[in-house]
C-alpha atoms as a PDB file:
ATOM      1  CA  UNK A   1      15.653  -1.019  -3.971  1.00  0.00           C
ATOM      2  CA  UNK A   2      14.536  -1.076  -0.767  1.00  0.00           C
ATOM      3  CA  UNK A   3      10.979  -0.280  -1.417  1.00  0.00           C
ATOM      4  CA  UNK A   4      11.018  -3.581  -3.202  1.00  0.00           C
ATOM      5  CA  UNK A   5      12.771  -5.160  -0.812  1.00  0.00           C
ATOM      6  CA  UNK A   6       9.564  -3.643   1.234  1.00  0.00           C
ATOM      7  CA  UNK A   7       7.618  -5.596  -1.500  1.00  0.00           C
ATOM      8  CA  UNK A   8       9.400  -9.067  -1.601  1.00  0.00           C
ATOM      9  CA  UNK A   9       8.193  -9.074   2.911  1.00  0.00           C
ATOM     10  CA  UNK A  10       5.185  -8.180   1.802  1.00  0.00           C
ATOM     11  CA  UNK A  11       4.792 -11.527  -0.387  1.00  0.00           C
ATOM     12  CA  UNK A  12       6.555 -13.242   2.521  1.00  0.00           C
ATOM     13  CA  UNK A  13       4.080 -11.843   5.563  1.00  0.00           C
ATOM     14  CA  UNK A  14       1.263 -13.009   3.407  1.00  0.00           C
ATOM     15  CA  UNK A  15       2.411 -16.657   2.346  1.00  0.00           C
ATOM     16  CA  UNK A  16       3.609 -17.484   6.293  1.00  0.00           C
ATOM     17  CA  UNK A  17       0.486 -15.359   7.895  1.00  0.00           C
ATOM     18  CA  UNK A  18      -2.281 -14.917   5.824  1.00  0.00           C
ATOM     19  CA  UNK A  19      -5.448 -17.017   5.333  1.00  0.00           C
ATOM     20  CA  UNK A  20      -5.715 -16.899   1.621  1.00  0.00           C
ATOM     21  CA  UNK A  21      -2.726 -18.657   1.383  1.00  0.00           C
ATOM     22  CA  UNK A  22      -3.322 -21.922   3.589  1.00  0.00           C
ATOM     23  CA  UNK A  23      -3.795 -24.067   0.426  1.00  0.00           C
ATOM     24  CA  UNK A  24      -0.144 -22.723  -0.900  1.00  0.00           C
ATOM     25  CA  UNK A  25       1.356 -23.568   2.990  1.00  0.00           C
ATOM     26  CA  UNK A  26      -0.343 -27.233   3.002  1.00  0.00           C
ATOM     27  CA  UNK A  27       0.857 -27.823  -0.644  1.00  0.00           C
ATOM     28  CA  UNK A  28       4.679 -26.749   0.878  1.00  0.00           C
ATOM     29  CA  UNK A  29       4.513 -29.384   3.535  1.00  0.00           C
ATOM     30  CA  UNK A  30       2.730 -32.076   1.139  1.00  0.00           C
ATOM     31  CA  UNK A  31       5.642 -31.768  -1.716  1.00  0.00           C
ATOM     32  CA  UNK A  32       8.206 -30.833   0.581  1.00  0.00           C
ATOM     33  CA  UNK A  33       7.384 -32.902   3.749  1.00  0.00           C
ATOM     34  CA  UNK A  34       6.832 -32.244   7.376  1.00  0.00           C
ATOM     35  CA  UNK A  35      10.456 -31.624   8.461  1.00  0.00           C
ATOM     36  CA  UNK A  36      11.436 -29.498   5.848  1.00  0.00           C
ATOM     37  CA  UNK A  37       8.097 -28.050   4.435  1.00  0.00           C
ATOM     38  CA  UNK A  38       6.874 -27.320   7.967  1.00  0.00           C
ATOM     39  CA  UNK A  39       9.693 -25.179   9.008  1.00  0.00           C
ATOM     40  CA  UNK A  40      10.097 -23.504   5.618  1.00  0.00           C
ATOM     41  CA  UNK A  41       6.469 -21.966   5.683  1.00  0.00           C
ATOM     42  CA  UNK A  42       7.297 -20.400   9.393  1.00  0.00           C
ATOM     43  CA  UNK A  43      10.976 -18.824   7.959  1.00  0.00           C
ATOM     44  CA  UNK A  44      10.689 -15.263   6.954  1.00  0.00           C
ATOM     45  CA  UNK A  45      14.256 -15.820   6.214  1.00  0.00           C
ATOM     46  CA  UNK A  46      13.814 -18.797   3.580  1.00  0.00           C
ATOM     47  CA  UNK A  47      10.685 -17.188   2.329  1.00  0.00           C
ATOM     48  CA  UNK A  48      11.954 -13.773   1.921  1.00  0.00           C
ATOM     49  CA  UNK A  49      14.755 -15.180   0.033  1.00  0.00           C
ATOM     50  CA  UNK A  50      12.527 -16.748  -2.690  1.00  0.00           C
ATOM     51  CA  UNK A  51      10.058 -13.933  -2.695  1.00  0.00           C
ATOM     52  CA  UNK A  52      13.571 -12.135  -3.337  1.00  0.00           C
ATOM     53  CA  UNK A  53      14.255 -14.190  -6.304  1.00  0.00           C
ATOM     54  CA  UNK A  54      11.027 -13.676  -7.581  1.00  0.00           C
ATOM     55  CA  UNK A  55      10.691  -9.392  -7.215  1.00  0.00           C
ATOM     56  CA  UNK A  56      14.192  -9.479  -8.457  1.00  0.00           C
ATOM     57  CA  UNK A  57      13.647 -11.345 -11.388  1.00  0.00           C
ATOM     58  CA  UNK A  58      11.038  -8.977 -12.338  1.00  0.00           C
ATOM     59  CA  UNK A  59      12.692  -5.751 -11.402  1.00  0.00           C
ATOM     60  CA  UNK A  60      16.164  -5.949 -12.187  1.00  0.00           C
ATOM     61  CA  UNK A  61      16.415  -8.242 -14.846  1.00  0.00           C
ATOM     62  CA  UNK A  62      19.570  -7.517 -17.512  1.00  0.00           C
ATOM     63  CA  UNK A  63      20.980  -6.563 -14.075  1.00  0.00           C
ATOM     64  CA  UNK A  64      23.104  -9.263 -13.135  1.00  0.00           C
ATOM     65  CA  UNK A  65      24.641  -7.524 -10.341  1.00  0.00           C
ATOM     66  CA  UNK A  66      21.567  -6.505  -8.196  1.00  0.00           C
ATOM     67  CA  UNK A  67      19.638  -9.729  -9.430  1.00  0.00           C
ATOM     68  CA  UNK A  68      22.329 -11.748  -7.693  1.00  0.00           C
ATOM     69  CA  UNK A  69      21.969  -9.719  -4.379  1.00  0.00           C
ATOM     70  CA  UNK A  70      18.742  -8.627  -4.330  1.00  0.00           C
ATOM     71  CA  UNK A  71      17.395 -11.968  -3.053  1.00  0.00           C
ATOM     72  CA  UNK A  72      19.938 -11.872   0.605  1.00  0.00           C
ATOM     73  CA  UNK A  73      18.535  -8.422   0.930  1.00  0.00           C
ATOM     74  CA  UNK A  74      14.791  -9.364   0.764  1.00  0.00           C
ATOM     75  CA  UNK A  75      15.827 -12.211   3.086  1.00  0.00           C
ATOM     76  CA  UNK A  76      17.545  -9.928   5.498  1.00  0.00           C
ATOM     77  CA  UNK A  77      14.586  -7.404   5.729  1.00  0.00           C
ATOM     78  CA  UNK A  78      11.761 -10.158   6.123  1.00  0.00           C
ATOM     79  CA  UNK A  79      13.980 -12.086   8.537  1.00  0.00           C
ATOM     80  CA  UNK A  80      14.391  -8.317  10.836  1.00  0.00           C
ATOM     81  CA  UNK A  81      10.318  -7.136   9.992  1.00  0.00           C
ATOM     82  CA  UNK A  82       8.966 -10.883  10.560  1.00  0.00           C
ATOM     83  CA  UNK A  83      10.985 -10.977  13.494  1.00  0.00           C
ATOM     84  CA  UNK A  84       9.142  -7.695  14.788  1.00  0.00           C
ATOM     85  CA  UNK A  85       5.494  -9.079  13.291  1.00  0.00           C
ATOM     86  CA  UNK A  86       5.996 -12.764  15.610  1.00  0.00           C
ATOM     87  CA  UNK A  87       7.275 -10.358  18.682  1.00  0.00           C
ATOM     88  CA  UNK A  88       4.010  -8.050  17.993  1.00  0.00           C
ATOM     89  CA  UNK A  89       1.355 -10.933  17.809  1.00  0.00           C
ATOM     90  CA  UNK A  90       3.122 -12.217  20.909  1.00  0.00           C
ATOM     91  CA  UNK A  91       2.371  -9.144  22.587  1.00  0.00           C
ATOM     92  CA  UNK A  92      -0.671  -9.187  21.865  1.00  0.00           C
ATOM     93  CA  UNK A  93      -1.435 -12.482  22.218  1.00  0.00           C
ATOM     94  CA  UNK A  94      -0.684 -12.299  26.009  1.00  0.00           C
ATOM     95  CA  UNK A  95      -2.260  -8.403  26.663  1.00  0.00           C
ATOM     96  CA  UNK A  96      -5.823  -9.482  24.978  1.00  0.00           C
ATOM     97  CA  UNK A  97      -5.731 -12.621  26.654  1.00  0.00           C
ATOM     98  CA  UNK A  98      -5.750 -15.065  23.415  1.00  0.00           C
ATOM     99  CA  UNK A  99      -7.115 -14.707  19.945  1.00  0.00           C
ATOM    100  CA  UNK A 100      -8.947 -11.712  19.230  1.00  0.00           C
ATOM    101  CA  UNK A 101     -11.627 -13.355  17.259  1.00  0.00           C
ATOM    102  CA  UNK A 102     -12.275 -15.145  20.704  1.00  0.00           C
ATOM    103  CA  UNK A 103     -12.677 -11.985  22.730  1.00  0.00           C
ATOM    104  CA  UNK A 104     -16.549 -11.676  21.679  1.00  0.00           C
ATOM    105  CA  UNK A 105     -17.536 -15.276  22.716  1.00  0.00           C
END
């Protein structure tokens, strides 16, 4: 369970962080609006949650028990590992002096 739980923040780090999903975060805001749709695509918490539904619904299906709760633990792991990612880039941010793809220029 928890490796999939391990999974479901993995889904979450890439919608909220990565590149390839910019179109999918500008979509979010467009359908959902600035106020809502802006904060959801910065929440590992509300992410993780859906990313829960989703891994959940493909894992434990039949499984009414852990498909119910599998979702608030996938929240609860991305919410404590995305709260260790932001603190990380933070870090860093402030001991490389900025953006690393600016360190070259």
């Amino acid at each position: 369970m928890i490796e999939l739980a391990l999974v479901a923040f993995g889904m979450t780090a890439i919608f909220i962080e990565g590149k390839p999903t910019i179109p999918l975060r500008k979509l979010a805001v467009k359908l959902m609006g600035e106020r809502i749709g802006g904060y959801f695509i910065k929440c590992y918490q509300c992410v993780g949650f859906w990313a829960g539904v989703l891994v959940g619904a493909i894992a434990y299906w039949g499984s009414w028990k852990q498909l119910a709760l599998f979702p608030f633990l996938a929240s609860g792991i991305s919410w404590a590992l995305g709260s260790w990612v932001r603190s990380q880039v933070s870090i860093s941010f402030f001991t490389t002096g900025g953006d690393e793809g600016e360190k070259g220029s």
